[in-house]
C-alpha atoms as a PDB file:
ATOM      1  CA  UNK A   1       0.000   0.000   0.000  1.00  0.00           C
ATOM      2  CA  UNK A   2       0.875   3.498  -0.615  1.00  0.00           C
ATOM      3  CA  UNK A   3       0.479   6.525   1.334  1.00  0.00           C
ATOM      4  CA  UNK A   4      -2.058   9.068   0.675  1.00  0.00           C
ATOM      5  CA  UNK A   5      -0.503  12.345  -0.168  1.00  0.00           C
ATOM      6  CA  UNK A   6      -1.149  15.552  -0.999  1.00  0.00           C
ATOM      7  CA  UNK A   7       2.215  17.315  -0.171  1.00  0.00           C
ATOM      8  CA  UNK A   8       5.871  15.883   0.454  1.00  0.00           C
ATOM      9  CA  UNK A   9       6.400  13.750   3.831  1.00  0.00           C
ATOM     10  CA  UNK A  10       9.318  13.459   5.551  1.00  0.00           C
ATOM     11  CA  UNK A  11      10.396  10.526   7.744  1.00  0.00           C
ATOM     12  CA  UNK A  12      13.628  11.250   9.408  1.00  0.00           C
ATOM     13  CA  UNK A  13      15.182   9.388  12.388  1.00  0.00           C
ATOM     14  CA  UNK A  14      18.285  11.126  14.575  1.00  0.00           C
ATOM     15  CA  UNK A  15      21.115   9.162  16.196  1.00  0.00           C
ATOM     16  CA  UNK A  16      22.347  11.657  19.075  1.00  0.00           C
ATOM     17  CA  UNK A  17      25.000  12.500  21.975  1.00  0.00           C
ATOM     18  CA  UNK A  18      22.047  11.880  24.500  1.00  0.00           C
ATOM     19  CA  UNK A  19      18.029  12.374  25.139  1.00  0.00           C
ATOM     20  CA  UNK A  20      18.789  15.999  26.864  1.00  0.00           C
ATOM     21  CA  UNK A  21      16.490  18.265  24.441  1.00  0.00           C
ATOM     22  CA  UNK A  22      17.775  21.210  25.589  1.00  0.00           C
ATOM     23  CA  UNK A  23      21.886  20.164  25.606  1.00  0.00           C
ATOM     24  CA  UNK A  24      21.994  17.135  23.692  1.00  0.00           C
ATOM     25  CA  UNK A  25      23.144  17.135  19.450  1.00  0.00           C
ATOM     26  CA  UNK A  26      22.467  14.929  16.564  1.00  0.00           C
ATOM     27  CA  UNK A  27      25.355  12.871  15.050  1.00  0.00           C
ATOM     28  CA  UNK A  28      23.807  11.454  12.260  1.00  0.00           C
ATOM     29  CA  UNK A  29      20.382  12.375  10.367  1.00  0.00           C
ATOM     30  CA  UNK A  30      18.347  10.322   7.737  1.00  0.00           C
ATOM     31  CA  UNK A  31      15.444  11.800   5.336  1.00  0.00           C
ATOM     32  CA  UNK A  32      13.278  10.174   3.690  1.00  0.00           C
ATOM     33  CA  UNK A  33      11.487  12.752   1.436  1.00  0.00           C
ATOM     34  CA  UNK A  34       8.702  10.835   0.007  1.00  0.00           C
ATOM     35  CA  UNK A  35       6.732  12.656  -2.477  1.00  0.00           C
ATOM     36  CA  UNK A  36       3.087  12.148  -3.620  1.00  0.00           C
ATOM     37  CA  UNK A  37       3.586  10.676  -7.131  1.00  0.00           C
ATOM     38  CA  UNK A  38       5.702   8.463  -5.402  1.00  0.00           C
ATOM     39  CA  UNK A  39       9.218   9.266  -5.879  1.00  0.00           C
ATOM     40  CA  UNK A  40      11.821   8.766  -2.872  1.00  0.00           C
ATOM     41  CA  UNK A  41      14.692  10.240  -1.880  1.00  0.00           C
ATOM     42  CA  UNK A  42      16.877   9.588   1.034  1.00  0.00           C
ATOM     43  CA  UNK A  43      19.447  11.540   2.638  1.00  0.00           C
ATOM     44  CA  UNK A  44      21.827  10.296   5.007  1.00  0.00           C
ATOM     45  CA  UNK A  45      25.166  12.673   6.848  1.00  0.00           C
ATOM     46  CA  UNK A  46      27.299  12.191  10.298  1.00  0.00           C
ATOM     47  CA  UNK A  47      27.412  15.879  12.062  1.00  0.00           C
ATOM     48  CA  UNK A  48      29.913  16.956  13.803  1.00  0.00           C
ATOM     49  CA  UNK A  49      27.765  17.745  17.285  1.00  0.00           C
ATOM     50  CA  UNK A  50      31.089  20.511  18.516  1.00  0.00           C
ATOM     51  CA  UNK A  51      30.619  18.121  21.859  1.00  0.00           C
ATOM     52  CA  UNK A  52      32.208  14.978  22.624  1.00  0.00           C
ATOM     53  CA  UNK A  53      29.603  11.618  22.428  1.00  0.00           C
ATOM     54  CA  UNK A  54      29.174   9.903  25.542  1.00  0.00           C
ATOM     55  CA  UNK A  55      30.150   5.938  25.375  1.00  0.00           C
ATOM     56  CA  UNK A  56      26.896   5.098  26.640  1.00  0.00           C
ATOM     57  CA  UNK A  57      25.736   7.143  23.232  1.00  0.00           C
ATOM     58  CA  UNK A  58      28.041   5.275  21.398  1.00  0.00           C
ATOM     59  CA  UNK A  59      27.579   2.010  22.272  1.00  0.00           C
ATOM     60  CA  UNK A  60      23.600   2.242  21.144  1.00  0.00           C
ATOM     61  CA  UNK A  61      24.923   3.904  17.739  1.00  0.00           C
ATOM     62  CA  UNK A  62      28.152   2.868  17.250  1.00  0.00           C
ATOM     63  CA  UNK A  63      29.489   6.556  16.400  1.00  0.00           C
ATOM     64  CA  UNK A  64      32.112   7.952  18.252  1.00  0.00           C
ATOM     65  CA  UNK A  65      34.094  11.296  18.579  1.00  0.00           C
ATOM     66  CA  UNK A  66      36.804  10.305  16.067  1.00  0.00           C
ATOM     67  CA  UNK A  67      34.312   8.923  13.345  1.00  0.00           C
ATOM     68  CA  UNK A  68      32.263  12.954  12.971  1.00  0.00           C
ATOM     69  CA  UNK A  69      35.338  15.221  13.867  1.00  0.00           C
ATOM     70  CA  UNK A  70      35.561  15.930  10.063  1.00  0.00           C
ATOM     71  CA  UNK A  71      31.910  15.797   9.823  1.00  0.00           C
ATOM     72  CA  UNK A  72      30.553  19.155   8.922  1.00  0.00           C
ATOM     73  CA  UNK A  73      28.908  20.934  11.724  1.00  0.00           C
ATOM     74  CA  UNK A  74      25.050  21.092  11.722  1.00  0.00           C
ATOM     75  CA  UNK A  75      25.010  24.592  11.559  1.00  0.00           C
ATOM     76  CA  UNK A  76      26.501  24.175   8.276  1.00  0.00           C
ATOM     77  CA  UNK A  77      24.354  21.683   7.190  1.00  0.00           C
ATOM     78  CA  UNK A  78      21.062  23.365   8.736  1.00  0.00           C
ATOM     79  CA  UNK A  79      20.257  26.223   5.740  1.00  0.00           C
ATOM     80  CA  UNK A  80      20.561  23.071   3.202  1.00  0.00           C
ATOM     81  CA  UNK A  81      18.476  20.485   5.225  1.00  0.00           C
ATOM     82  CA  UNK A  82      15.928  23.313   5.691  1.00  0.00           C
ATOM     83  CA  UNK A  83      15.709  23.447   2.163  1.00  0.00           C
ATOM     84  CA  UNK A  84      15.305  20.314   1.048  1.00  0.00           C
ATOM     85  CA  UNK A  85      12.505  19.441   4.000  1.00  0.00           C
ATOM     86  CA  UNK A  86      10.537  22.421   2.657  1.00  0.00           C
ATOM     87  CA  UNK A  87       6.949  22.435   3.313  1.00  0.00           C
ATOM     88  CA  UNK A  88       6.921  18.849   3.923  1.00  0.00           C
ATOM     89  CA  UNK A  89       4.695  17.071   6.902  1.00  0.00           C
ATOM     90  CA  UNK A  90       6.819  15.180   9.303  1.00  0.00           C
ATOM     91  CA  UNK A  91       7.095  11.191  10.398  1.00  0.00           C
ATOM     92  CA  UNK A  92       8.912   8.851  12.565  1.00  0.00           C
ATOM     93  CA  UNK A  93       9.555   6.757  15.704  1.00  0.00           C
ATOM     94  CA  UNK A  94       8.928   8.397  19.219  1.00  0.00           C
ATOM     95  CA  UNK A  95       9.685  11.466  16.806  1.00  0.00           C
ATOM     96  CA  UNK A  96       6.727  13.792  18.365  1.00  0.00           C
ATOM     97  CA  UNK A  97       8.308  13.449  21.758  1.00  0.00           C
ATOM     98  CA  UNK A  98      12.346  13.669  20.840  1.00  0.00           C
ATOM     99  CA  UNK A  99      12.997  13.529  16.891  1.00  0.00           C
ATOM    100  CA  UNK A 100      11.303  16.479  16.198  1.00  0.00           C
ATOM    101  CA  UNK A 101      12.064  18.425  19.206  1.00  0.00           C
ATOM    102  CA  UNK A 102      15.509  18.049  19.153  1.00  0.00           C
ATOM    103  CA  UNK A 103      15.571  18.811  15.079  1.00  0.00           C
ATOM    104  CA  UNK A 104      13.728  22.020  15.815  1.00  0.00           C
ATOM    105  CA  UNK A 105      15.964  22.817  18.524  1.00  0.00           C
ATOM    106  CA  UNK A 106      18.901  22.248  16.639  1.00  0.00           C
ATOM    107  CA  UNK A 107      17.925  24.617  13.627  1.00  0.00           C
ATOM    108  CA  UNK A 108      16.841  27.406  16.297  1.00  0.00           C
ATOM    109  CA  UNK A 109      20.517  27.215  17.778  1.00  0.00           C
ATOM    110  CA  UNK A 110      21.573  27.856  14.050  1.00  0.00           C
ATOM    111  CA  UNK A 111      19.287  30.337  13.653  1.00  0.00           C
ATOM    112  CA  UNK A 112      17.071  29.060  11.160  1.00  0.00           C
ATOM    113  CA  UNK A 113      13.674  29.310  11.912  1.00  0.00           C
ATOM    114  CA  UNK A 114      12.190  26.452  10.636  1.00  0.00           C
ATOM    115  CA  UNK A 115       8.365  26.710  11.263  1.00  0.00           C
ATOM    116  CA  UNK A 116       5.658  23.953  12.233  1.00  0.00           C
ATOM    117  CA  UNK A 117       2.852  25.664  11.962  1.00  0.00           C
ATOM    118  CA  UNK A 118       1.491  24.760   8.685  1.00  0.00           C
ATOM    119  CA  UNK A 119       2.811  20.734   9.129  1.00  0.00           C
ATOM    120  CA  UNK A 120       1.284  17.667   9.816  1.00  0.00           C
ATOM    121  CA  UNK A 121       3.592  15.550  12.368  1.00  0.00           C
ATOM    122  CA  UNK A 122       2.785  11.985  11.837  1.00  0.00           C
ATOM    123  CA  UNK A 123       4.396   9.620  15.011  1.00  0.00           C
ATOM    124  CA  UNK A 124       4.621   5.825  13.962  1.00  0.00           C
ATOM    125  CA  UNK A 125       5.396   5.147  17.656  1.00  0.00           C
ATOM    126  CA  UNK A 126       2.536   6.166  18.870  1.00  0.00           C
ATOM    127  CA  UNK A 127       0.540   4.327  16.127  1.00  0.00           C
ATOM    128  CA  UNK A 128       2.215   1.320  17.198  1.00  0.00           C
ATOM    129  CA  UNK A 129       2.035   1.903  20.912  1.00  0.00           C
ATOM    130  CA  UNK A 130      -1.893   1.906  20.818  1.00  0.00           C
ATOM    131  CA  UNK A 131      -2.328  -0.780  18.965  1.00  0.00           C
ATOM    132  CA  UNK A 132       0.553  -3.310  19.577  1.00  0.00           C
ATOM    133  CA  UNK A 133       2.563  -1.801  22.757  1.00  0.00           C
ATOM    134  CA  UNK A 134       5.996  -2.534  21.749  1.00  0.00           C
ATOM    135  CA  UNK A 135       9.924  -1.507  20.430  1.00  0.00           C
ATOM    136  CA  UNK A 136      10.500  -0.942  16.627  1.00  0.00           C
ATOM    137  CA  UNK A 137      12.268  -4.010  15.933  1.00  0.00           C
ATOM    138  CA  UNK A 138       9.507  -5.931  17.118  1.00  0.00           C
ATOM    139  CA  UNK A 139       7.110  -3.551  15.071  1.00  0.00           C
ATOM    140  CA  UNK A 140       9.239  -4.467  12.128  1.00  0.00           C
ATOM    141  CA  UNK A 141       9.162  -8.250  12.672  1.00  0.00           C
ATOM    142  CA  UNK A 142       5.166  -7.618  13.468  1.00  0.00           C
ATOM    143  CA  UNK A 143       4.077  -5.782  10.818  1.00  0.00           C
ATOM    144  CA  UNK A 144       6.592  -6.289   8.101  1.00  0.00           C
ATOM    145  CA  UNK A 145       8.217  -9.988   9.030  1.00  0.00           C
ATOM    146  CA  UNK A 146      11.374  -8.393   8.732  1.00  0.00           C
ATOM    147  CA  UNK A 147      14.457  -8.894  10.983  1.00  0.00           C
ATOM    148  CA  UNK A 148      15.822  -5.174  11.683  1.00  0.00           C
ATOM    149  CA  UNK A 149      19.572  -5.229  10.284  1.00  0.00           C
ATOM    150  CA  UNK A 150      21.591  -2.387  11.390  1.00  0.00           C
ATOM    151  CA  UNK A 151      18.855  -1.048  14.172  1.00  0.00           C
ATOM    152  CA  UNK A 152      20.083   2.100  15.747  1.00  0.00           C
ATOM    153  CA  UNK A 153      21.589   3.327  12.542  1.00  0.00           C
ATOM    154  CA  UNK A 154      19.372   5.930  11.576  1.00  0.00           C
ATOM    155  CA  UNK A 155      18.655   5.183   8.407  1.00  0.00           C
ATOM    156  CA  UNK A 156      18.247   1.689   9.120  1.00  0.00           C
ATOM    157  CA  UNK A 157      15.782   3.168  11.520  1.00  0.00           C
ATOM    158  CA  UNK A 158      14.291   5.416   9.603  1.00  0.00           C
ATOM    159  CA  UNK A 159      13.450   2.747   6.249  1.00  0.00           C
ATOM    160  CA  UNK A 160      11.713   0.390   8.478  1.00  0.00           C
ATOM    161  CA  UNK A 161       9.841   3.259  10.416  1.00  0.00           C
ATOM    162  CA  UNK A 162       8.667   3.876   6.876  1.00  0.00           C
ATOM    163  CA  UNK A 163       7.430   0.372   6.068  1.00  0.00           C
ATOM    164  CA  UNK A 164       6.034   0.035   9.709  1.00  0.00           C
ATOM    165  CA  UNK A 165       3.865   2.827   8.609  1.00  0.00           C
ATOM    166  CA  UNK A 166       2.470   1.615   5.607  1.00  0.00           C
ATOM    167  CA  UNK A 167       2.029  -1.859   6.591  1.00  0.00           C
ATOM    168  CA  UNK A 168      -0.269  -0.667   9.778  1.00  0.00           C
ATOM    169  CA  UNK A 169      -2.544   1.446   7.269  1.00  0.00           C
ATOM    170  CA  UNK A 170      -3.025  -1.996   5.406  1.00  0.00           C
ATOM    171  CA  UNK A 171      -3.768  -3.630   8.273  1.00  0.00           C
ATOM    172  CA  UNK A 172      -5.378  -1.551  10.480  1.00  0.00           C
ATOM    173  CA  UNK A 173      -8.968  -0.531   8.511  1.00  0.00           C
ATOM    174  CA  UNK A 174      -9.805   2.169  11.024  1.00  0.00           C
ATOM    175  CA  UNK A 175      -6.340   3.677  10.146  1.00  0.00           C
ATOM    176  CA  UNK A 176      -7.350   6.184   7.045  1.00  0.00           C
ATOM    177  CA  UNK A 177      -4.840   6.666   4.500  1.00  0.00           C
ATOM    178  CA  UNK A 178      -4.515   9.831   5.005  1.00  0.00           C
ATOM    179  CA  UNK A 179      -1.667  12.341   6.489  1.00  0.00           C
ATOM    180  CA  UNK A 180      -4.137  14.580   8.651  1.00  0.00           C
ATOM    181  CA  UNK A 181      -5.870  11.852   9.700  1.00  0.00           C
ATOM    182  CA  UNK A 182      -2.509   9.928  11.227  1.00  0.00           C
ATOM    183  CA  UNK A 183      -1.398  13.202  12.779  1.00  0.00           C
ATOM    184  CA  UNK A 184      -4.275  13.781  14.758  1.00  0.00           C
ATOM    185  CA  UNK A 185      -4.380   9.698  15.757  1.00  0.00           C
ATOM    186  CA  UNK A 186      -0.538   9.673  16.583  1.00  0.00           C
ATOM    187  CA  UNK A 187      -0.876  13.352  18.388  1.00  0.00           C
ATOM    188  CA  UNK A 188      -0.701  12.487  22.549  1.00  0.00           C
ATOM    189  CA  UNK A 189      -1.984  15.776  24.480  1.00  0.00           C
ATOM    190  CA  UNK A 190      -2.237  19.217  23.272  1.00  0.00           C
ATOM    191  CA  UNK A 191       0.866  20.670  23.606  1.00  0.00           C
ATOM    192  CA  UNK A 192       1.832  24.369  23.042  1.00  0.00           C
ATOM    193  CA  UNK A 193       5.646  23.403  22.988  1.00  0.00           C
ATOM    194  CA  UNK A 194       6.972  20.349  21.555  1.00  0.00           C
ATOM    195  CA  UNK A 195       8.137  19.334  24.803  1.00  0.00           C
ATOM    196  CA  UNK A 196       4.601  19.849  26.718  1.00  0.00           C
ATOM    197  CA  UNK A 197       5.940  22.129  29.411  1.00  0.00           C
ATOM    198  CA  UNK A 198       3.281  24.705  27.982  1.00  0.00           C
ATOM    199  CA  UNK A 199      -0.128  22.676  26.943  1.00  0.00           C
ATOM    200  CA  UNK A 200      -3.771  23.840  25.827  1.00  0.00           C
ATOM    201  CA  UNK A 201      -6.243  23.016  28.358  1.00  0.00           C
ATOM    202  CA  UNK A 202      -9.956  22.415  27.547  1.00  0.00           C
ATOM    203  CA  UNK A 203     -10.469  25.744  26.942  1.00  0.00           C
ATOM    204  CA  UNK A 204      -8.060  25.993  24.566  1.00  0.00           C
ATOM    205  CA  UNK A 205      -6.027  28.655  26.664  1.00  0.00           C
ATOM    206  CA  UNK A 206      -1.968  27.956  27.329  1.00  0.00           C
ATOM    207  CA  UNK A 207      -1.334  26.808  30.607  1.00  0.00           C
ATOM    208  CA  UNK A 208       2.014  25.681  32.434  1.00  0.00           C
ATOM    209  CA  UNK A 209       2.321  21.722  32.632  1.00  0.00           C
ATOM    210  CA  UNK A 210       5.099  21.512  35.259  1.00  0.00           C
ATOM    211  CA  UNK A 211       6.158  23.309  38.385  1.00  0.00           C
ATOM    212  CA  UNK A 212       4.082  25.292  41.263  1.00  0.00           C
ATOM    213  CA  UNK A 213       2.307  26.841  38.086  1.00  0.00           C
ATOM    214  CA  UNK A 214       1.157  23.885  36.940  1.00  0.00           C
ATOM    215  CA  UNK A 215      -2.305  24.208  35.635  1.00  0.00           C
ATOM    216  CA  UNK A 216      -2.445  27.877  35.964  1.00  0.00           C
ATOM    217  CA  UNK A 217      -2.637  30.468  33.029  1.00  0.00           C
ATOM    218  CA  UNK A 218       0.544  31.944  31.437  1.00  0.00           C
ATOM    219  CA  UNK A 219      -0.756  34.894  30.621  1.00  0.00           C
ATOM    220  CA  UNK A 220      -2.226  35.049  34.168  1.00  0.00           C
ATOM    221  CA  UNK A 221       1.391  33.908  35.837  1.00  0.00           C
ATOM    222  CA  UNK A 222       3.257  36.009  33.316  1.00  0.00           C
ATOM    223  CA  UNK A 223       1.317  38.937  34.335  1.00  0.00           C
ATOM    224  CA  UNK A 224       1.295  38.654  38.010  1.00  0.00           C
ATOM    225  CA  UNK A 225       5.018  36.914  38.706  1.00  0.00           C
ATOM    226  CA  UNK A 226       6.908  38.343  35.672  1.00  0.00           C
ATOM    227  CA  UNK A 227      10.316  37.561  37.284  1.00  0.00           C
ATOM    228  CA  UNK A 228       8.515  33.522  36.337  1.00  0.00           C
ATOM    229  CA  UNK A 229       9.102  34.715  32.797  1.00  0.00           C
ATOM    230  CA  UNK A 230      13.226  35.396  33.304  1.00  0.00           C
ATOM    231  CA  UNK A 231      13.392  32.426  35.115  1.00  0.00           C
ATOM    232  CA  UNK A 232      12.669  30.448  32.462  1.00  0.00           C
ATOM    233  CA  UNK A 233      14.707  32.121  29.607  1.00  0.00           C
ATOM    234  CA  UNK A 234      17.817  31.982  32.106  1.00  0.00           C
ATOM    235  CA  UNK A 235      16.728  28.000  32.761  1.00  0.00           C
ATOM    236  CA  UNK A 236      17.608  24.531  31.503  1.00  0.00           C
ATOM    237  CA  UNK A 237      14.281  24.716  29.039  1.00  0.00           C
ATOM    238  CA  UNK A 238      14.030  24.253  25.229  1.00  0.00           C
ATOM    239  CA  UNK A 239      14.906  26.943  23.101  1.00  0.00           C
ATOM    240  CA  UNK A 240      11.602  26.090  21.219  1.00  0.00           C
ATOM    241  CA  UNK A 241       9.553  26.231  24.564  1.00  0.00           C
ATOM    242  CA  UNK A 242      11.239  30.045  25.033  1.00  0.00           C
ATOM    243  CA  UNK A 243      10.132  30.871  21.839  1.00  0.00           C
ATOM    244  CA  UNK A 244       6.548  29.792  22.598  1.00  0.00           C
ATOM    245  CA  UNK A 245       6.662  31.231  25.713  1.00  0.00           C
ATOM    246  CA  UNK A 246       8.242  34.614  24.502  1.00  0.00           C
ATOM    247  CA  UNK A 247       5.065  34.661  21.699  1.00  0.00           C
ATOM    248  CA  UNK A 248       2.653  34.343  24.472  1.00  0.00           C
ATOM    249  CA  UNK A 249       4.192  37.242  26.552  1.00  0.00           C
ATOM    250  CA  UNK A 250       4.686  39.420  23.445  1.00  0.00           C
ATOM    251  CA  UNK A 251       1.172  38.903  22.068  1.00  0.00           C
ATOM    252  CA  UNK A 252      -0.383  40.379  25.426  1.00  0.00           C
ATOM    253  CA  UNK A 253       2.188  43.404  24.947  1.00  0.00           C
ATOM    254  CA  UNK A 254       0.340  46.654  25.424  1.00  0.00           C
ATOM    255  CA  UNK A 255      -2.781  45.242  26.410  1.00  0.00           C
END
């Protein structure tokens, strides 16, 4: 089976110095740009993360310090990988809780501004997680009978994340063919911030998910504790979750 398109998807997978959002860098990134006549194209490059890889990092991927250091760095890479993403909706593996995250986070520290708004994020994981509840070389050998060579490669990753996909539309009939569709059915919470330290709640208003604010308003905390506001730019938070939180405080500005 195919997938339904009406614009370019892009599945990419990251293999990274850690799981630390906010500190953490990718190593090595895969794209798969799939288009909606059909065509493919994959892109696979080492980066250079400017820190050194932990062994525990290394021993899941197998890349160490001396196999990027004349890997370009991703701020060189970021104006190019931009561009070739484009306007495309975006797919993986656990990618709406790190892969995507850490990607945006990457191209804000490079200062390219590379916008969600108008994408569709598509998380295979998630798929997978609510109707099978397990890892993605089992969800290979489950839905595609395939033994995962090369797992924790990313493209390795990224190919079978790919096939995983297609093979649960086929199976699964209440599973539409159909990008907006799986984006909405592999979305978990309502998140303001990719990281979900700033959600919706049911009344569709931005509240803090964490913290002795939890709950509460950020307009209302940003207005009565503004120092809240510097704490947070000045903390250990996303560079993505300042931005959103920086929108919010701006768009009241002057009120």
């Amino acid at each position: 089976m195919n997938l339904s398109l009406t614009k370019p998807i892009v599945f990419f997978d990251l293999e990274t110095t850690g799981v630390n959002i906010a500190s953490d860098r990718i190593v090595e990134i895969s794209i798969l740009k799939l288009q909606p006549d059909g065509k493919k194209e994959v892109k696979t490059r080492r980066v250079n993360p400017t820190i050194p890889i932990p062994e525990e990092s290394a021993a899941i991927h197998g890349i160490r310090d001396e196999d990027v250091v004349d890997e370009p760095t991703f701020k060189a890479l970021a104006k190019s990988l931009a561009t070739f993403i484009g306007n495309a909706d975006l797919a993986g593996f656990n990618s709406n809780k790190f892969d995507v995250p850490l990607l945006v986070e990457e191209f804000l520290r490079a200062d390219v501004d590379f916008d969600l708004s108008n994408r569709k994020l598509v998380d295979v994981q998630n798929i997978f997680h609510m109707m099978e509840q397990r890892t993605l070389v089992a969800a290979y050998k489950f839905y595609c009978d395939k033994d995962l060579i090369g797992a924790h490669g990313a493209e390795a990753d990224n190919l079978a994340t790919f096939e995983v996909l297609e093979a649960q539309i086929e199976k699964y009939p209440e599973l539409k063919n159909d990008v907006n569709f799986l984006s909405e059915f592999s979305r978990r919470g309502n998140n303001a911030d990719l990281m979900g330290r700033i959600i919706f709640n049911e009344e569709n208003v931005e509240v803090f998910n964490f913290g002795k604010h939890k709950g509460k308003s950020v307009d209302k905390v940003l207005s009565e504790e503004p120092s809240y506001y510097d704490w947070m730019m000045k903390g250990d938070f996303p560079l993505y979750t300042k931005k959103v939180l920086t929108a919010i405080k701006m768009r009241n500005f002057g009120k």
